[in-house]
N, C-alpha and C. Protein backbone atom coordinates (compact mmCIF):
# COMPACT_ATOMS: atom_id res chain seq x y z
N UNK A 1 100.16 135.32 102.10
CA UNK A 1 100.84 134.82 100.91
C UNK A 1 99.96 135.01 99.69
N UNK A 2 99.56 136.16 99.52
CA UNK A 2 98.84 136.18 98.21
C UNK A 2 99.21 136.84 97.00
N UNK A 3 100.77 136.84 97.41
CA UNK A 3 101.40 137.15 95.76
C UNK A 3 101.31 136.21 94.99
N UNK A 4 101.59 136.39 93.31
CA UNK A 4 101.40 135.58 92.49
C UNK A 4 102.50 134.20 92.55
N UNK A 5 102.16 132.93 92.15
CA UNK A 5 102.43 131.90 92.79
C UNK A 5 102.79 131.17 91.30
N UNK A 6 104.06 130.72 90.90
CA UNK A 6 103.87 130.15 89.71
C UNK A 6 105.11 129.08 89.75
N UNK A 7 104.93 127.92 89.02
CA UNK A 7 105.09 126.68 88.58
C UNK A 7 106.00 126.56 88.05
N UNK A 8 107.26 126.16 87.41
CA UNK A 8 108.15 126.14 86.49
C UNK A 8 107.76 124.89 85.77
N UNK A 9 106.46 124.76 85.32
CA UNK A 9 106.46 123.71 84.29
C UNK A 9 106.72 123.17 83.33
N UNK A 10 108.05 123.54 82.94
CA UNK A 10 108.61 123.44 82.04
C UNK A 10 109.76 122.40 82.22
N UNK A 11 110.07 122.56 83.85
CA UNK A 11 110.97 121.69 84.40
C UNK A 11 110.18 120.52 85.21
N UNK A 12 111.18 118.92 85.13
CA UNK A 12 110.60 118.00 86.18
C UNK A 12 110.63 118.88 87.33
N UNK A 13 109.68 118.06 88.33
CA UNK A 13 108.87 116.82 87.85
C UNK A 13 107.10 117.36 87.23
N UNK A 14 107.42 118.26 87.08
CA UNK A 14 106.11 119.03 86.33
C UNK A 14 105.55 118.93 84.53
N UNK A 15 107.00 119.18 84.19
CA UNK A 15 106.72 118.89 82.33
C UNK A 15 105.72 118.07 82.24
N UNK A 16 105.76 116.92 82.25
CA UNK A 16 105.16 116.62 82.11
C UNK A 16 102.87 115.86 82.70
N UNK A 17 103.33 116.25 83.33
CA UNK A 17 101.83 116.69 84.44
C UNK A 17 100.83 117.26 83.02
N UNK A 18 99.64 116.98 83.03
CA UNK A 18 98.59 118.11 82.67
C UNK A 18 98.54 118.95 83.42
N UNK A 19 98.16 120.70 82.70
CA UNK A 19 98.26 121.74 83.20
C UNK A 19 97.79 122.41 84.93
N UNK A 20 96.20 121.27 84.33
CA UNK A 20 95.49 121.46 86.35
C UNK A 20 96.22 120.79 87.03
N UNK A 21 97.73 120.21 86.86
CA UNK A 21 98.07 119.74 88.48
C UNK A 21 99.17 121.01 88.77
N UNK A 22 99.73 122.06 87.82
CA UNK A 22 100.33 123.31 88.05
C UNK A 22 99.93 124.11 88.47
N UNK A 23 97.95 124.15 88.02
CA UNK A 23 97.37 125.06 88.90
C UNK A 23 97.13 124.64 90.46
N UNK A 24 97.03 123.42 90.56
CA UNK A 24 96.96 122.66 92.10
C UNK A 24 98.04 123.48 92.72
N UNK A 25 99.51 123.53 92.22
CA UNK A 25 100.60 123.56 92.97
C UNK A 25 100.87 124.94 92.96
N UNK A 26 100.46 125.64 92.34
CA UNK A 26 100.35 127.27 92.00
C UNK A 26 99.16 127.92 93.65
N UNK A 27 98.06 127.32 93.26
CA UNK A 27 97.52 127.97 94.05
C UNK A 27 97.36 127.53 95.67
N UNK A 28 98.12 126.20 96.09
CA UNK A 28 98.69 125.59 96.83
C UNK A 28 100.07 126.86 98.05
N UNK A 29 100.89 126.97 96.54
CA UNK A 29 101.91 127.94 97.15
C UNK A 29 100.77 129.20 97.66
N UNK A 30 100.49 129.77 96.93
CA UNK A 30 99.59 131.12 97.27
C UNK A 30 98.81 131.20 98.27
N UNK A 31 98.17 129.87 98.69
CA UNK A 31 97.55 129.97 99.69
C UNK A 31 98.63 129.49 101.26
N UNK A 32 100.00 128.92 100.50
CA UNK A 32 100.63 128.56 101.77
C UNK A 32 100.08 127.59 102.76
N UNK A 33 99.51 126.43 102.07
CA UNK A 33 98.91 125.75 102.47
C UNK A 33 99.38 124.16 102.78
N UNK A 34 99.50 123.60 103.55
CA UNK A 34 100.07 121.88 103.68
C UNK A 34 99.38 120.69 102.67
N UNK A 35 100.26 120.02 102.24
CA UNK A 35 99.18 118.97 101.93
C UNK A 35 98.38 118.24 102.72
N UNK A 36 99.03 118.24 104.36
CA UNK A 36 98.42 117.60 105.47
C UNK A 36 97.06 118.60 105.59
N UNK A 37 97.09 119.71 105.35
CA UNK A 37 95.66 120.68 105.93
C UNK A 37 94.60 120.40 104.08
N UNK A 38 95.30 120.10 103.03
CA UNK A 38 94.18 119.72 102.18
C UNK A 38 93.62 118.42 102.14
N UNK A 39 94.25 117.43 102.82
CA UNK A 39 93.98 116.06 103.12
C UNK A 39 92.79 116.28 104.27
N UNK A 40 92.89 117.04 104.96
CA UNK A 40 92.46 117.09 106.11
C UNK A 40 91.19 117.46 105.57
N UNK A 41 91.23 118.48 105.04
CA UNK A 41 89.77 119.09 104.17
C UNK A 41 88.83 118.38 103.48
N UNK A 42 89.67 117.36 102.79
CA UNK A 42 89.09 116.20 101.63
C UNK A 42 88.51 115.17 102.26
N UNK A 43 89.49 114.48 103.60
CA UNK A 43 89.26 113.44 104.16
C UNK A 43 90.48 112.36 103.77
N UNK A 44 91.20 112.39 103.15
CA UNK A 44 92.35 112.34 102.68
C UNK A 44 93.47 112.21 103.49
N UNK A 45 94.56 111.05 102.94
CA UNK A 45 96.16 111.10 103.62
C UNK A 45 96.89 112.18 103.26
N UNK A 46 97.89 112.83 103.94
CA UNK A 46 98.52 113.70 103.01
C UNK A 46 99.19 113.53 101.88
N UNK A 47 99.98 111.90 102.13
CA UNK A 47 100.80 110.96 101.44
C UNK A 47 99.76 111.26 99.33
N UNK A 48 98.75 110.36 99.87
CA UNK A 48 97.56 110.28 98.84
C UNK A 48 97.36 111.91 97.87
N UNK A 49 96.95 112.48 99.03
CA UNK A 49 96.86 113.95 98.20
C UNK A 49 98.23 114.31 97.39
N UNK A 50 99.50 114.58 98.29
CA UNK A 50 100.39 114.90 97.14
C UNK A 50 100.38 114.28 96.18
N UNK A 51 99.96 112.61 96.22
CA UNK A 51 100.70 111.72 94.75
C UNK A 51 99.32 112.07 93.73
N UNK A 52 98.49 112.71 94.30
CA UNK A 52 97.29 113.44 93.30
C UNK A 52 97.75 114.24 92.67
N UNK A 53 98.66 115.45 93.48
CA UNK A 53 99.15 116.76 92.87
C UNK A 53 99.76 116.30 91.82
N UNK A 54 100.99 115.54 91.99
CA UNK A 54 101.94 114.68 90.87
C UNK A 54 101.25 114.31 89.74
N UNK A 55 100.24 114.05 89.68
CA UNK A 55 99.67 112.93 88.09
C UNK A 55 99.86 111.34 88.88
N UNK A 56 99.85 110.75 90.10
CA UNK A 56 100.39 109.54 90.55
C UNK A 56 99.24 108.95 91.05
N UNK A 57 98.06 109.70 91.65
CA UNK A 57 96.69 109.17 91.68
C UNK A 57 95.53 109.95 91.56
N UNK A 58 94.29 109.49 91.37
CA UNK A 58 93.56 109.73 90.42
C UNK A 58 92.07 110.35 91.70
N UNK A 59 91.66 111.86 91.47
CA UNK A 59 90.75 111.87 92.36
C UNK A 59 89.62 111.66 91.92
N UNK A 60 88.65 112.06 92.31
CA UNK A 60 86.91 111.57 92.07
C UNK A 60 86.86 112.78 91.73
N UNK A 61 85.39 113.10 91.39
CA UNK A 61 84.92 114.47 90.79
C UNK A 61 84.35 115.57 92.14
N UNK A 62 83.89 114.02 93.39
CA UNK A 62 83.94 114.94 94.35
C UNK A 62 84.80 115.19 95.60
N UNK A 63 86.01 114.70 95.02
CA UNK A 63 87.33 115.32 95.92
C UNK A 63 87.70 116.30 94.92
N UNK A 64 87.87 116.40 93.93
CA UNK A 64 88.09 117.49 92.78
C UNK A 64 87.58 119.15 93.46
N UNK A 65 85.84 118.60 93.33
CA UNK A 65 85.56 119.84 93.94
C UNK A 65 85.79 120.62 95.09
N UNK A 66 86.18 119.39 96.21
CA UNK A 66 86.46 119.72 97.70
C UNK A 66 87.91 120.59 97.45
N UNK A 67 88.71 120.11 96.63
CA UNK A 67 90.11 120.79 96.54
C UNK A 67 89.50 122.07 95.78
N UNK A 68 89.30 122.03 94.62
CA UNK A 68 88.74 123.68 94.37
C UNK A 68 88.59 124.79 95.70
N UNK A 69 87.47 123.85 96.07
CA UNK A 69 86.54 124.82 97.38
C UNK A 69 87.99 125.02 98.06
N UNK A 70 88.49 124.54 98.50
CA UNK A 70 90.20 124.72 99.65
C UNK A 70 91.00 125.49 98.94
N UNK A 71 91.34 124.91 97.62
CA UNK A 71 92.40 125.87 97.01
C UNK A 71 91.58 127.10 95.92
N UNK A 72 90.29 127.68 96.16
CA UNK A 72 89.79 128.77 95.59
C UNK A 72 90.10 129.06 93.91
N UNK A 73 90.22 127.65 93.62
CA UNK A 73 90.22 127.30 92.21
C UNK A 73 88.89 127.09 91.16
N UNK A 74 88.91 126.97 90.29
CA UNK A 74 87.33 126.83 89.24
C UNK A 74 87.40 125.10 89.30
N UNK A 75 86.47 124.64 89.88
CA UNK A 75 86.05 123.09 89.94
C UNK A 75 86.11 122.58 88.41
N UNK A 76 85.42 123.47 87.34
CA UNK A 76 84.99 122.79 86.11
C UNK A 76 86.75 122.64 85.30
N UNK A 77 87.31 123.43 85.71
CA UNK A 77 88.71 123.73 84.88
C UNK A 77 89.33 122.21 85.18
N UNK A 78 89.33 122.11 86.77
CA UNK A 78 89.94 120.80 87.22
C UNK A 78 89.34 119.45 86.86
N UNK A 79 88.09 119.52 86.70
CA UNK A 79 87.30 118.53 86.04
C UNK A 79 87.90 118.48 84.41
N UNK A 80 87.67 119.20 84.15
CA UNK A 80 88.13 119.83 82.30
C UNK A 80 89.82 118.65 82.12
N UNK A 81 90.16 118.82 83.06
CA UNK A 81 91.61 118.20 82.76
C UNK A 81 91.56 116.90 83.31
N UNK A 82 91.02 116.79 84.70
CA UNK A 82 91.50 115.56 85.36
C UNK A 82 89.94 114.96 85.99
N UNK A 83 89.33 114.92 85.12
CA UNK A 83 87.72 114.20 85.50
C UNK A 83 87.61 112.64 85.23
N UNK A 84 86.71 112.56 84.85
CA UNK A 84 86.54 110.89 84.67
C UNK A 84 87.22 110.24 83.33
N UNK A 85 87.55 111.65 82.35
CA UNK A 85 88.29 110.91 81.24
C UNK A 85 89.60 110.73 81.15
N UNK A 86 90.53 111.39 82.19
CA UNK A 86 91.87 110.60 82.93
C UNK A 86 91.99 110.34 83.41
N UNK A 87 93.42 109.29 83.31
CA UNK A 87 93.86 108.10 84.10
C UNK A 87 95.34 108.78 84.20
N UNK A 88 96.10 108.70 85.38
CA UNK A 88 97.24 108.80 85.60
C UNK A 88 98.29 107.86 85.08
N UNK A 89 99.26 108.17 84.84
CA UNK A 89 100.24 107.32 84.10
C UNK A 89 101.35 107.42 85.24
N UNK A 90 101.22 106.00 85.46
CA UNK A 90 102.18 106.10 86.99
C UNK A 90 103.79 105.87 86.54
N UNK A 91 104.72 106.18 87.91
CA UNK A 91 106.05 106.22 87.92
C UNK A 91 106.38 107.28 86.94
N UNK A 92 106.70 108.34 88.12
CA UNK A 92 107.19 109.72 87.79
C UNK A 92 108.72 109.83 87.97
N UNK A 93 109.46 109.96 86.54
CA UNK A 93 110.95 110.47 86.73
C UNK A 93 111.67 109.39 86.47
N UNK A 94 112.82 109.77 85.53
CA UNK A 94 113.99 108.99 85.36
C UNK A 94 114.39 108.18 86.25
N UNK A 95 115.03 106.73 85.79
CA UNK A 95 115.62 105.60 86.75
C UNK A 95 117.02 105.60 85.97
N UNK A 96 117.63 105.64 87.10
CA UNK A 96 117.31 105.48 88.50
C UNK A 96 117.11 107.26 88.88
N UNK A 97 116.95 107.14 89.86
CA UNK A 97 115.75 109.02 90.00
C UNK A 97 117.33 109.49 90.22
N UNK A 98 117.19 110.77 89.89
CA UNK A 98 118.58 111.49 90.10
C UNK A 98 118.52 112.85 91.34
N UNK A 99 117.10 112.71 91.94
CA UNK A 99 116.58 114.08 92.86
C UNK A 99 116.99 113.17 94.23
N UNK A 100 117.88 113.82 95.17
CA UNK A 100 118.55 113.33 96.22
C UNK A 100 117.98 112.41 97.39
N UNK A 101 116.69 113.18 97.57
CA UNK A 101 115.86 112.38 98.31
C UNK A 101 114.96 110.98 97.56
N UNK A 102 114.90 111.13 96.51
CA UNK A 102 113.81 109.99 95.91
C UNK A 102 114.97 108.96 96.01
N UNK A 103 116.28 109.72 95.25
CA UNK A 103 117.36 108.45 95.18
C UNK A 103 117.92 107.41 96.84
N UNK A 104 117.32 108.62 97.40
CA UNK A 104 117.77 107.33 98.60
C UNK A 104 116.46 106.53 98.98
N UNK A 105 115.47 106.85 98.91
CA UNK A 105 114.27 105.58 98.88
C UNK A 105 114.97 104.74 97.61
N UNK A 106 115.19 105.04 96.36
CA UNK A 106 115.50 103.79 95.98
C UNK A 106 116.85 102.97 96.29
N UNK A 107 117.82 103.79 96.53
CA UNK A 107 118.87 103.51 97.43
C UNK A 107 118.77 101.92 98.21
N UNK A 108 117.67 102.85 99.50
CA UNK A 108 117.36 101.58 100.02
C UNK A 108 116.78 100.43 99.63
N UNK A 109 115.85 100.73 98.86
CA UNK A 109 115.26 99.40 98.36
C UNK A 109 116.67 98.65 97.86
N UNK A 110 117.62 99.27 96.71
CA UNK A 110 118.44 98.42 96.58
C UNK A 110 119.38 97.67 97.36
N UNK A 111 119.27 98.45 98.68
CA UNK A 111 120.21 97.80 99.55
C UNK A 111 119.60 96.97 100.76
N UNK A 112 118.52 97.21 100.78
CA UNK A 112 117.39 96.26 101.70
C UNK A 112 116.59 95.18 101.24
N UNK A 113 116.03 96.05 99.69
CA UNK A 113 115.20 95.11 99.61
C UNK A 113 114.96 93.95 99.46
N UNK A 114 115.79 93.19 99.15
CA UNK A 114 116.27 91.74 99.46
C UNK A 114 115.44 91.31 100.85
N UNK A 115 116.83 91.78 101.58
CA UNK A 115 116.27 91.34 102.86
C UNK A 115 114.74 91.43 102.96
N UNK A 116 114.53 92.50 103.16
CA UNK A 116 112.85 92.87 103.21
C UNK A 116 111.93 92.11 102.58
N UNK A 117 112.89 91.51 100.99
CA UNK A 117 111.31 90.49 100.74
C UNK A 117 111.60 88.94 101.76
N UNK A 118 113.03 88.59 101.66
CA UNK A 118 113.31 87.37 102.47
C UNK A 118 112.03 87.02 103.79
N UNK A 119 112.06 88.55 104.78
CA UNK A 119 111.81 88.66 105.79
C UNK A 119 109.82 88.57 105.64
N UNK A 120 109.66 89.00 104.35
CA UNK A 120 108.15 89.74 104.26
C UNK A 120 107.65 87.83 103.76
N UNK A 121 108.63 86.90 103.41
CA UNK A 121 108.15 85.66 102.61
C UNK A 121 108.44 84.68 104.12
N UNK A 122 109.28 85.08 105.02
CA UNK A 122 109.13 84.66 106.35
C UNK A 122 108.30 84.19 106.92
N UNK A 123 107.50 85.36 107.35
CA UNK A 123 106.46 85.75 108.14
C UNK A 123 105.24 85.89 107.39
N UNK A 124 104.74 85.98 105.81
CA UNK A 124 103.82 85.66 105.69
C UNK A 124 103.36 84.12 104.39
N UNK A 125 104.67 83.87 103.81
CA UNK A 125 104.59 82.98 102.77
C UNK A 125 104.81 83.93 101.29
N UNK A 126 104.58 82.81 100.54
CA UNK A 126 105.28 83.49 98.98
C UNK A 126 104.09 84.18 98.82
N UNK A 127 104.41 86.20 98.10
CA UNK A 127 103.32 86.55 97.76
C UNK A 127 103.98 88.25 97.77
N UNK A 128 103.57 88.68 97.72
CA UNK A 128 103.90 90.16 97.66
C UNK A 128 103.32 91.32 98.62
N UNK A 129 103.81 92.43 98.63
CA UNK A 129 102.88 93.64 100.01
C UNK A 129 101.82 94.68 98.31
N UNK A 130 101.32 94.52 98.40
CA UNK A 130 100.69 95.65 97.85
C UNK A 130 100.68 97.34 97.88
N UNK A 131 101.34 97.96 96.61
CA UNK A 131 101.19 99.11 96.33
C UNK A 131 100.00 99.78 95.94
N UNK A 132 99.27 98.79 95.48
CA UNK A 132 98.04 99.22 95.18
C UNK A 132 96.92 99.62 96.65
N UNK A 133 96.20 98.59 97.66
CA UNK A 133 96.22 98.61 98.49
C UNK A 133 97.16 98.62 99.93
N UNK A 134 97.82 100.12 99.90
CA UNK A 134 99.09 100.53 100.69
C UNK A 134 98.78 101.90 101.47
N UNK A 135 98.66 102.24 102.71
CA UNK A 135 98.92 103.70 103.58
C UNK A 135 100.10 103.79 103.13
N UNK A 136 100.80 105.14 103.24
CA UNK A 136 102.13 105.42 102.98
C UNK A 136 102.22 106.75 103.93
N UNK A 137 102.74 106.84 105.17
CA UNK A 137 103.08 107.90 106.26
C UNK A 137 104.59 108.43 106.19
N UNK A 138 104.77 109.73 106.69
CA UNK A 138 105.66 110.21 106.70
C UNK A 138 105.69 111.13 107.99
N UNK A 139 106.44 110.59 108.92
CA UNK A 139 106.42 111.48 110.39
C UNK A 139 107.79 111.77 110.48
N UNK A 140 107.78 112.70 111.26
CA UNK A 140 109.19 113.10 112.45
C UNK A 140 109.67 113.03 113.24
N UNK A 141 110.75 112.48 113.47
CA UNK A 141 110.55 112.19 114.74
C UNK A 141 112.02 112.66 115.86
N UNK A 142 112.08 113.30 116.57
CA UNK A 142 112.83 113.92 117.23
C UNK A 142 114.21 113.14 117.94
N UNK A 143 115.24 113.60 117.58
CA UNK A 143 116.59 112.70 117.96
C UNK A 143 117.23 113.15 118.43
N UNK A 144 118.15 113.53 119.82
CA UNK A 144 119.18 114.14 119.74
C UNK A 144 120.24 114.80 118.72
N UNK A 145 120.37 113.20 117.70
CA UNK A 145 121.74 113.38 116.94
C UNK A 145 121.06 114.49 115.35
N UNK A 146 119.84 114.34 116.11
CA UNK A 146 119.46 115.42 114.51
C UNK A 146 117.38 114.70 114.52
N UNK A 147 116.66 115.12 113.96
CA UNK A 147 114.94 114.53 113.77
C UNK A 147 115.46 113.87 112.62
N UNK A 148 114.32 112.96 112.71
CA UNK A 148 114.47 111.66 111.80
C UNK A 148 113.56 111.89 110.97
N UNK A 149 113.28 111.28 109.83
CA UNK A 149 111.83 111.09 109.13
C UNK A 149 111.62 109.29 109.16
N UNK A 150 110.35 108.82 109.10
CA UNK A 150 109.85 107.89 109.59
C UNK A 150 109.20 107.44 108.48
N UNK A 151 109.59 106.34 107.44
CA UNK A 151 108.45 106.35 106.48
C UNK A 151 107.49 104.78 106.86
N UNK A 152 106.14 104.71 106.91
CA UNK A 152 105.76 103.53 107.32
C UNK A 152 105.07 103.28 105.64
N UNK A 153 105.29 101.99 104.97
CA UNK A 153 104.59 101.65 104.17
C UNK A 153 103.64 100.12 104.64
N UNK A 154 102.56 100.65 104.89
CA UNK A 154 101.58 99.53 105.09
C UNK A 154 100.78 98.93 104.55
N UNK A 155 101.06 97.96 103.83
CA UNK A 155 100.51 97.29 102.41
C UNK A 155 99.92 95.59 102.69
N UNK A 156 98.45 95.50 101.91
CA UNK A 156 98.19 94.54 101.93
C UNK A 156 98.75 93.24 101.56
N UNK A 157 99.28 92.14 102.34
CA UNK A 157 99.86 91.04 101.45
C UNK A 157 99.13 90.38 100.99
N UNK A 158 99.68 89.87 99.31
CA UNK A 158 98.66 89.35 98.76
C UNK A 158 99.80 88.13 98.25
N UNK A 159 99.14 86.83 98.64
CA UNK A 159 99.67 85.55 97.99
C UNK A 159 99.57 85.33 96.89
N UNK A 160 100.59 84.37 96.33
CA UNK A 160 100.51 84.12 95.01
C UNK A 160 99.43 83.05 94.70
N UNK A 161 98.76 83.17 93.41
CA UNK A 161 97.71 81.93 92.97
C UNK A 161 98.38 80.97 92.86
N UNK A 162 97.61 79.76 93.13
CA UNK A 162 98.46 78.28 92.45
C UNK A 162 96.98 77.54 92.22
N UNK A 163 97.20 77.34 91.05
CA UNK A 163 96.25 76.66 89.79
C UNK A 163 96.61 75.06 89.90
């Protein structure tokens, strides 16, 4: 796969991104590469790495370089854009999301999440699961009636203060 590999950054969910996360996804395609095999490289979830590619989290200078070294990119360029003097600006894309798959994660939340906090204030008391401290997996899993996808979000609960 080493034809030229290019970005439509002009369109979501890219427009808006700084330029080094187009080259991420540019030279990503070209190399035909997983996010699971650059996670793997970094030390990294795959989950984590893509929401890097996005502008959604924020790497170090020396996962920066580890992705260079993998995706045969210039380290300083990626530093140049996304080093210690940015911060990601989270929640990517119109609400409610209009891209088929995002809309049914929020889908569900609207149609679960209720329950889900009822159940999550159950079993651990008033307080919340953490996005901040959260794994976020995505497996497959094989069905007769068709493979499934599996999303596990595993998040720290954190109680509420009382003063």
């Amino acid at each position: 796969m080493s034809q030229a590999s290019t970005i439509p950054s002009s369109i979501a969910p890219y427009a808006n991104l700084p330029s080094a996360n187009s080259k991420l996804f540019e030279a990503k395609a070209k190399k035909g590469i997983t996010f699971d095999a650059i996670a793997k490289a970094i030390g990294k979830d795959e989950v984590w790495v893509a929401a890097a590619f996005y502008g959604q989290a924020k790497f170090t200078e020396e996962e920066l370089k580890k992705v260079s070294e993998v995706l045969d990119i210039q380290h300083n360029e990626l530093v140049g854009e996304l080093g210690d003097h940015w911060w990601p600006n989270r929640g990517l894309g119109p609400m409610p999301p209009t891209d088929p798959v995002i809309y049914r994660l929020y889908e569900s939340v609207l149609v679960y999440g209720t329950a889900i906090k009822a159940i999550i204030h159950e079993k651990f008391g008033d307080g919340i699961m953490s996005m901040i401290d959260c794994k976020v997996t995505v497996e497959r899993k094989p069905d007769p009636k068709g493979d499934r996808a599996v999303l596990t979000f595993d998040g720290k609960f954190l109680p509420y203060a009382k003063w």
